[in-house]
Protein backbone atom coordinates (compact mmCIF):
# COMPACT_ATOMS: atom_id res chain seq x y z
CA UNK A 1 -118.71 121.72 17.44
CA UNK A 2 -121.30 120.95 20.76
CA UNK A 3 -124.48 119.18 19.72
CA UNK A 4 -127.43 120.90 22.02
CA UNK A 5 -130.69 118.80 22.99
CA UNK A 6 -132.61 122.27 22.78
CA UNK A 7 -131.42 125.99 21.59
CA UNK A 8 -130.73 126.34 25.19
CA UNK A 9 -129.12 123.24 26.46
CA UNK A 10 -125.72 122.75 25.52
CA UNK A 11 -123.73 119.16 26.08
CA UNK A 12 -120.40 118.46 27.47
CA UNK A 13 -117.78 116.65 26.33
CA UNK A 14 -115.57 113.90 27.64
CA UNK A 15 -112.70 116.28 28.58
CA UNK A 16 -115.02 119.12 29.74
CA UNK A 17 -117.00 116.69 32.24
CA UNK A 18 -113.11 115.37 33.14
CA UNK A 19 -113.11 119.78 34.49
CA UNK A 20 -115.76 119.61 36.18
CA UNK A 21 -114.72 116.84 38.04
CA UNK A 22 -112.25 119.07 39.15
CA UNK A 23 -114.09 121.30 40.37
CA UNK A 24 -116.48 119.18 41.70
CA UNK A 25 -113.40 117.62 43.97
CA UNK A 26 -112.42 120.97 45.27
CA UNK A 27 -115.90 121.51 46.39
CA UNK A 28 -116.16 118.02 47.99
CA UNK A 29 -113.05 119.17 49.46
CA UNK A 30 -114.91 122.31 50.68
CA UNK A 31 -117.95 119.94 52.62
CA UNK A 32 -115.46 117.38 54.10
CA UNK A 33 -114.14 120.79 55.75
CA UNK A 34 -117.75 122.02 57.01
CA UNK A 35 -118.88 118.88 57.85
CA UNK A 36 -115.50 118.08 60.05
CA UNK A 37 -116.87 121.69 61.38
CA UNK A 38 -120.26 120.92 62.34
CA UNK A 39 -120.60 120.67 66.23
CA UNK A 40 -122.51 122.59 68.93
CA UNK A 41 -120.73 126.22 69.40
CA UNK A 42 -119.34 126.70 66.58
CA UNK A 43 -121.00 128.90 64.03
CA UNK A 44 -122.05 129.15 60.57
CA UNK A 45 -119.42 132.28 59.91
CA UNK A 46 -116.11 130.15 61.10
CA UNK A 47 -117.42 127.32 58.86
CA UNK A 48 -118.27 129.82 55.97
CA UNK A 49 -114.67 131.81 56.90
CA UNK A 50 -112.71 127.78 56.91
CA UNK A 51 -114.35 126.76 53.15
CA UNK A 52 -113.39 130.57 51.71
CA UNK A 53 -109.92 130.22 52.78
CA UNK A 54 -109.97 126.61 51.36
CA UNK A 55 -110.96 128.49 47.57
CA UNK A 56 -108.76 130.50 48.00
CA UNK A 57 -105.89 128.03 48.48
CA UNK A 58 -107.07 126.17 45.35
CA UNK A 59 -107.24 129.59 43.32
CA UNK A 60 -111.18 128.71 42.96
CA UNK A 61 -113.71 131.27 42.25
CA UNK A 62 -116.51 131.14 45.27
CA UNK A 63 -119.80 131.14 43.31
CA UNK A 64 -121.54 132.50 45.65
CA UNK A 65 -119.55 135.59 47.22
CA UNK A 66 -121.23 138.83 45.47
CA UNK A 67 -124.23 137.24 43.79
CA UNK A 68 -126.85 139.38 42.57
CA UNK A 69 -129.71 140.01 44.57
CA UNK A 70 -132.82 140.03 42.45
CA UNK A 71 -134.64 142.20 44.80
CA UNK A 72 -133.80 145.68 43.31
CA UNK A 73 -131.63 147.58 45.69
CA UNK A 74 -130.86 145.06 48.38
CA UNK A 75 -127.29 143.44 48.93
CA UNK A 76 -125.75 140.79 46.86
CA UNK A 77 -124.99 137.62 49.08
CA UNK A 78 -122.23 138.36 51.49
CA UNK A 79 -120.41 134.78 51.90
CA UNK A 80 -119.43 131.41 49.89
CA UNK A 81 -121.85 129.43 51.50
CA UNK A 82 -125.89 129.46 51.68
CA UNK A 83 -125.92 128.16 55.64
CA UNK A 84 -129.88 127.27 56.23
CA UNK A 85 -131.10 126.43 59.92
CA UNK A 86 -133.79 124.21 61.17
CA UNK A 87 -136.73 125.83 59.32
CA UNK A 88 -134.55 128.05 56.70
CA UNK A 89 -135.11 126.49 53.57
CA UNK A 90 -132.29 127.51 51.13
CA UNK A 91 -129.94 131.38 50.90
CA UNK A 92 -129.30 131.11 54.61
CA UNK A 93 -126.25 134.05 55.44
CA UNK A 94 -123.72 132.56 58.11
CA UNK A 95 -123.66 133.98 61.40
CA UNK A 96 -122.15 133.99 64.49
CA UNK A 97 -125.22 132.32 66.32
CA UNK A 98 -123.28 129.53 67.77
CA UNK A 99 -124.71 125.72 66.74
CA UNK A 100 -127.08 123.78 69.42
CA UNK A 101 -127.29 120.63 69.84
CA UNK A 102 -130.88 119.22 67.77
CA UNK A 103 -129.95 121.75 65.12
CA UNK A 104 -129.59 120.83 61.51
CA UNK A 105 -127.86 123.10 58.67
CA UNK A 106 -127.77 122.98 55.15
CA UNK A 107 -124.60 123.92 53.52
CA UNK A 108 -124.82 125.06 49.69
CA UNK A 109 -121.27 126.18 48.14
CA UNK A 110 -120.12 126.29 44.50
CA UNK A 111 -116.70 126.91 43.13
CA UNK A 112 -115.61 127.98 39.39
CA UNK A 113 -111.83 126.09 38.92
CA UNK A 114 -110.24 126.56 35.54
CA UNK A 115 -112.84 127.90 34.10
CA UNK A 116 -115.31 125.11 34.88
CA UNK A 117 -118.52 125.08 38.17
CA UNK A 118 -119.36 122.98 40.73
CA UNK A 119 -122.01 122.73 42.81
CA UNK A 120 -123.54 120.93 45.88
CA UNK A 121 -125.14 120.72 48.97
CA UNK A 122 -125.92 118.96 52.13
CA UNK A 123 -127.80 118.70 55.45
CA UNK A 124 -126.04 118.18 59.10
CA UNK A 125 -127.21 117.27 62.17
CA UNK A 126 -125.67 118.83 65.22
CA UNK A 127 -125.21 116.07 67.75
CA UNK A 128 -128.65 114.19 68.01
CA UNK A 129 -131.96 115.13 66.50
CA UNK A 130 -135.42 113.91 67.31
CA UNK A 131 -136.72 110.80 64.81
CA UNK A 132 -138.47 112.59 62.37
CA UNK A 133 -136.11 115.51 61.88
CA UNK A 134 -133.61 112.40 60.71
CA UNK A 135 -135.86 110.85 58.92
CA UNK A 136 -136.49 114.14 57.34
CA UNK A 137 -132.52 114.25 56.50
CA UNK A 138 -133.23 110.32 55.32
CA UNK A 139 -135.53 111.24 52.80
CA UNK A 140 -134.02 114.38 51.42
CA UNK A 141 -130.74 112.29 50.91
CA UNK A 142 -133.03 109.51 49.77
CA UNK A 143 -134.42 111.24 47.23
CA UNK A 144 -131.42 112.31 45.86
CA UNK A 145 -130.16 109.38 45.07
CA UNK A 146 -133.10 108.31 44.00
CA UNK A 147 -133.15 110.71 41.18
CA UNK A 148 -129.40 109.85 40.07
CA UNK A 149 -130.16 106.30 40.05
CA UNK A 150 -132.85 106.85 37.60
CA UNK A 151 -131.00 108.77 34.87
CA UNK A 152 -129.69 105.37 34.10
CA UNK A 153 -133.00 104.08 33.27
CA UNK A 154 -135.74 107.15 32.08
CA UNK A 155 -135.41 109.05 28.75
CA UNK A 156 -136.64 112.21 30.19
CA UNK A 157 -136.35 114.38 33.53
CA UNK A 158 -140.30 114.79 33.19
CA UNK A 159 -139.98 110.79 34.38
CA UNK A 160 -137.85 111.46 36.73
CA UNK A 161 -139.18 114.19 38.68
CA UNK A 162 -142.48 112.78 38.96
CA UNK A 163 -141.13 110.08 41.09
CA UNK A 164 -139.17 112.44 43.27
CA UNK A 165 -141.95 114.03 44.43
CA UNK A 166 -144.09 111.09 44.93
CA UNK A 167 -141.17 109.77 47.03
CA UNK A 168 -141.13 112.22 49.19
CA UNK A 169 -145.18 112.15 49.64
CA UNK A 170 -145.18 108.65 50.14
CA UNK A 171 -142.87 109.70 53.51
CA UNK A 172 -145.14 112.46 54.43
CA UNK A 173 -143.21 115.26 53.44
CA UNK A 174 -143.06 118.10 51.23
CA UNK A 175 -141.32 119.14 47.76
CA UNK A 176 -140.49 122.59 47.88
CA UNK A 177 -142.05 124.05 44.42
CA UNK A 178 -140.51 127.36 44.15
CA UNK A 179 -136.92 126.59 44.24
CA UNK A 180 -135.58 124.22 41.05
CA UNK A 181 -131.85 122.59 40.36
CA UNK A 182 -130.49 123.73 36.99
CA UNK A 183 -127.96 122.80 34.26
CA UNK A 184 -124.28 123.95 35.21
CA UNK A 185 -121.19 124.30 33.30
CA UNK A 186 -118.82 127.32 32.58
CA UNK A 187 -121.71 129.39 34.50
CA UNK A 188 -123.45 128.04 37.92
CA UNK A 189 -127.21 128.34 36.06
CA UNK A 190 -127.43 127.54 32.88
CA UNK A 191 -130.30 125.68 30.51
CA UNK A 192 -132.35 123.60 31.80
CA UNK A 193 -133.94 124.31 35.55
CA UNK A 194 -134.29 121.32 36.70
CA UNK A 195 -137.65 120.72 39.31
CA UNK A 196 -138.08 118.22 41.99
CA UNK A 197 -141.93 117.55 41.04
CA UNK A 198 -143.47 117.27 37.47
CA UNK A 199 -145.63 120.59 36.86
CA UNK A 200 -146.20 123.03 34.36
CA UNK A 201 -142.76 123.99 33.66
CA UNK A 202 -142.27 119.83 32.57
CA UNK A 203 -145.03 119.95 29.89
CA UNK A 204 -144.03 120.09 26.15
CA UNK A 205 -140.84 122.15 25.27
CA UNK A 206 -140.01 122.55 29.01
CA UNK A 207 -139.25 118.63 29.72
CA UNK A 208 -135.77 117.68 28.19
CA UNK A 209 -133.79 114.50 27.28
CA UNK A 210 -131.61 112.44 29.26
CA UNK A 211 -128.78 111.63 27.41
CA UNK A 212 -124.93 111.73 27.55
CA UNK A 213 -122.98 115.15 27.77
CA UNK A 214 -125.96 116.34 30.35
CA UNK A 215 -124.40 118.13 32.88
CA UNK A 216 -127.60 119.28 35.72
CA UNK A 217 -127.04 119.99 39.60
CA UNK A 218 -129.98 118.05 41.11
CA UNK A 219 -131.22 119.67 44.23
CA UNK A 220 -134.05 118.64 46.42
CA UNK A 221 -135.71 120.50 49.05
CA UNK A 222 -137.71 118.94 51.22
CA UNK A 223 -140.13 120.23 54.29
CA UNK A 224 -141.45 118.33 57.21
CA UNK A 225 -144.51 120.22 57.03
CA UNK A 226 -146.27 122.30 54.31
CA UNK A 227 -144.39 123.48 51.03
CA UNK A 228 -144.64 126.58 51.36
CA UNK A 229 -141.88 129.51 52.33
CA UNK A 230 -141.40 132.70 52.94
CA UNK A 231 -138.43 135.34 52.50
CA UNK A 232 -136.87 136.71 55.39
CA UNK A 233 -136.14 140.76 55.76
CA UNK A 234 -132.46 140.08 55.22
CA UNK A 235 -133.76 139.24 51.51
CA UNK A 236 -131.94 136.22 51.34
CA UNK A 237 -132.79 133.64 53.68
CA UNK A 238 -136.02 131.67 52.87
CA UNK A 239 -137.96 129.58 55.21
CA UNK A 240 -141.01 127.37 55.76
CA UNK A 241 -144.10 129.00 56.32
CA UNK A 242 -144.74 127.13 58.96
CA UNK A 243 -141.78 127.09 61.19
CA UNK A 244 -140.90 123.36 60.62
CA UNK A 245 -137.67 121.96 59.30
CA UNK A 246 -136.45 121.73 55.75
CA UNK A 247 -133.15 119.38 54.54
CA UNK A 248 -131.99 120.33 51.22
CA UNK A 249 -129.09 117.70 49.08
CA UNK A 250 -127.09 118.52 45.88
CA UNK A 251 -124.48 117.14 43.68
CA UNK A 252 -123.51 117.94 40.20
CA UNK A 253 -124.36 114.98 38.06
CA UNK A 254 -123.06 114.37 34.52
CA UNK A 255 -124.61 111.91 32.35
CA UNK A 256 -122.07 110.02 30.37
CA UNK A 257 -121.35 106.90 28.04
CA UNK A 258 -121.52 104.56 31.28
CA UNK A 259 -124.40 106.74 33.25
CA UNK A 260 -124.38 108.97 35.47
CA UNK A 261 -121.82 110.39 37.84
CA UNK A 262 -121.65 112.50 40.33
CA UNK A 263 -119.23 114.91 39.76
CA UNK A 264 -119.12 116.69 43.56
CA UNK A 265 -119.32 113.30 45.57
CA UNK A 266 -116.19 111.92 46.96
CA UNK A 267 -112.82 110.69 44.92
CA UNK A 268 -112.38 107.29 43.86
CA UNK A 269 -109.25 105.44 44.64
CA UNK A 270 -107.53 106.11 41.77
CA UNK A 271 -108.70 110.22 41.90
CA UNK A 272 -106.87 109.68 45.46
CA UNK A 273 -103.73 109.09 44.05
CA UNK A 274 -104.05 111.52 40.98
CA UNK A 275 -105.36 114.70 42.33
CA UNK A 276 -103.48 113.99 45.42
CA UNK A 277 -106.50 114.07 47.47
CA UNK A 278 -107.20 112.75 51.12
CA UNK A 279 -109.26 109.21 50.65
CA UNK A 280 -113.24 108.95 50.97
């Protein structure tokens, strides 16, 4: 029987974090194919088109394709990848707007293989970007890794949030507030969300345990300028208010009996030879 940390949150086992490994390979698989992608004049919609036919060759489940739209009577999301550029944010729908050089795009894609989710994103530059738009990707990434590395060492995600965010102010950027990570397992959201800054939702029954058999995806978004976004008429896309870039990073992360690991970052040697995979 699964011991839970909270009615809500339920913990995985050894064998059903060894699944989502799986499916966290097959969507590293699905990046190393956008990012070999990502290059001025090619567009979002042959990158989205290349990782759906990947899926699909795996007998994955795209997460994404068909999700509900929470806005009543507006489309569900039309591809398997969220495809953000410059200022979009997050829920970006691929086009056929070919790539310039100084862009940057976020790529968000989840798969369901054998039952299990994955989940991850990351931000490209297209050919070179001005200084602060990399430092911008820097951070994000930064910050990222910052949070896994701290799993190790914090007992709650209250702890660890708190230094995300002051991170990313102490580079003179901005946590997005109204977009959270979230607990992932058999379903893409599940118990807890999972913010990038310590508010309101962190206080008393909202914070929650770090401790093995956590399975989270960890996702910050970060803006050069102010925090604050707005929703395009497509109902989908979101961007900054202000028109400057955002950089958004992802992985899956399961805490286990030796710490964490992320479960969507690329195969280890011996994964190579196992799952048959191309190296990192």
């Amino acid at each position: 029987m699964k011991r839970v940390i909270t009615p809500h949150i339920e913990l995985k086992s050894k064998r059903e974090i060894g699944l989502m490994r799986r499916s966290g390979l097959a969507v590293w698989q699905a990046h190393e194919i956008a990012a070999g992608m990502m290059r001025p004049g090619m567009s979002t919609w042959e990158i989205d088109r290349a990782v759906e036919a990947h899926f699909k060759n795996l007998g994955a489940e795209p997460l994404f394709m068909s999700y509900p739209n929470s806005v009543r009577g507006k489309a569900s999301f039309p591809a398997v990848t969220c495809m953000s550029v410059n200022e979009a944010v997050v829920h970006g729908i691929p086009d056929e707007r070919p790539l310039e050089e100084g862009d940057i795009v976020s790529i968000d894609t989840g798969c369901r293989l054998n039952g299990w989710c994955g989940d991850a994103a990351l931000t490209h530059p297209i050919g070179q970007v001005d200084p602060e738009t990399q430092e911008l990707l820097n951070v994000t990434k930064g910050v990222l890794d910052l949070a896994i590395k701290l799993l190790a060492h914090k007992s709650h995600w209250s702890q660890i949030a708190e230094q995300m965010a002051q991170y990313v102010s102490d580079h003179s950027f901005s946590t997005v507030e109204c977009f959270v990570g979230h607990g992932i397992g058999r379903e893409m959201h599940e118990d807890p969300q999972v913010p990038n800054f310590r508010g309101r939702s962190l206080s008393g029954s909202g914070d929650f345990a770090i401790e093995s058999g956590l399975v989270i995806a960890i996702e910050p978004m970060v803006n050069a300028g102010s925090k604050h976004v707005k929703m395009l008429e497509d109902q989908w896309t979101q961007v900054t208010a202000d028109g400057k870039p955002s950089a958004h990073f992802e992985h899956t992360v399961a805490i286990t009996e030796k710490g964490p690991v992320a479960l969507t970052a690329a195969p280890t040697t011996a994964e190579v030879a196992e799952f048959a995979l191309e190296g990192p």
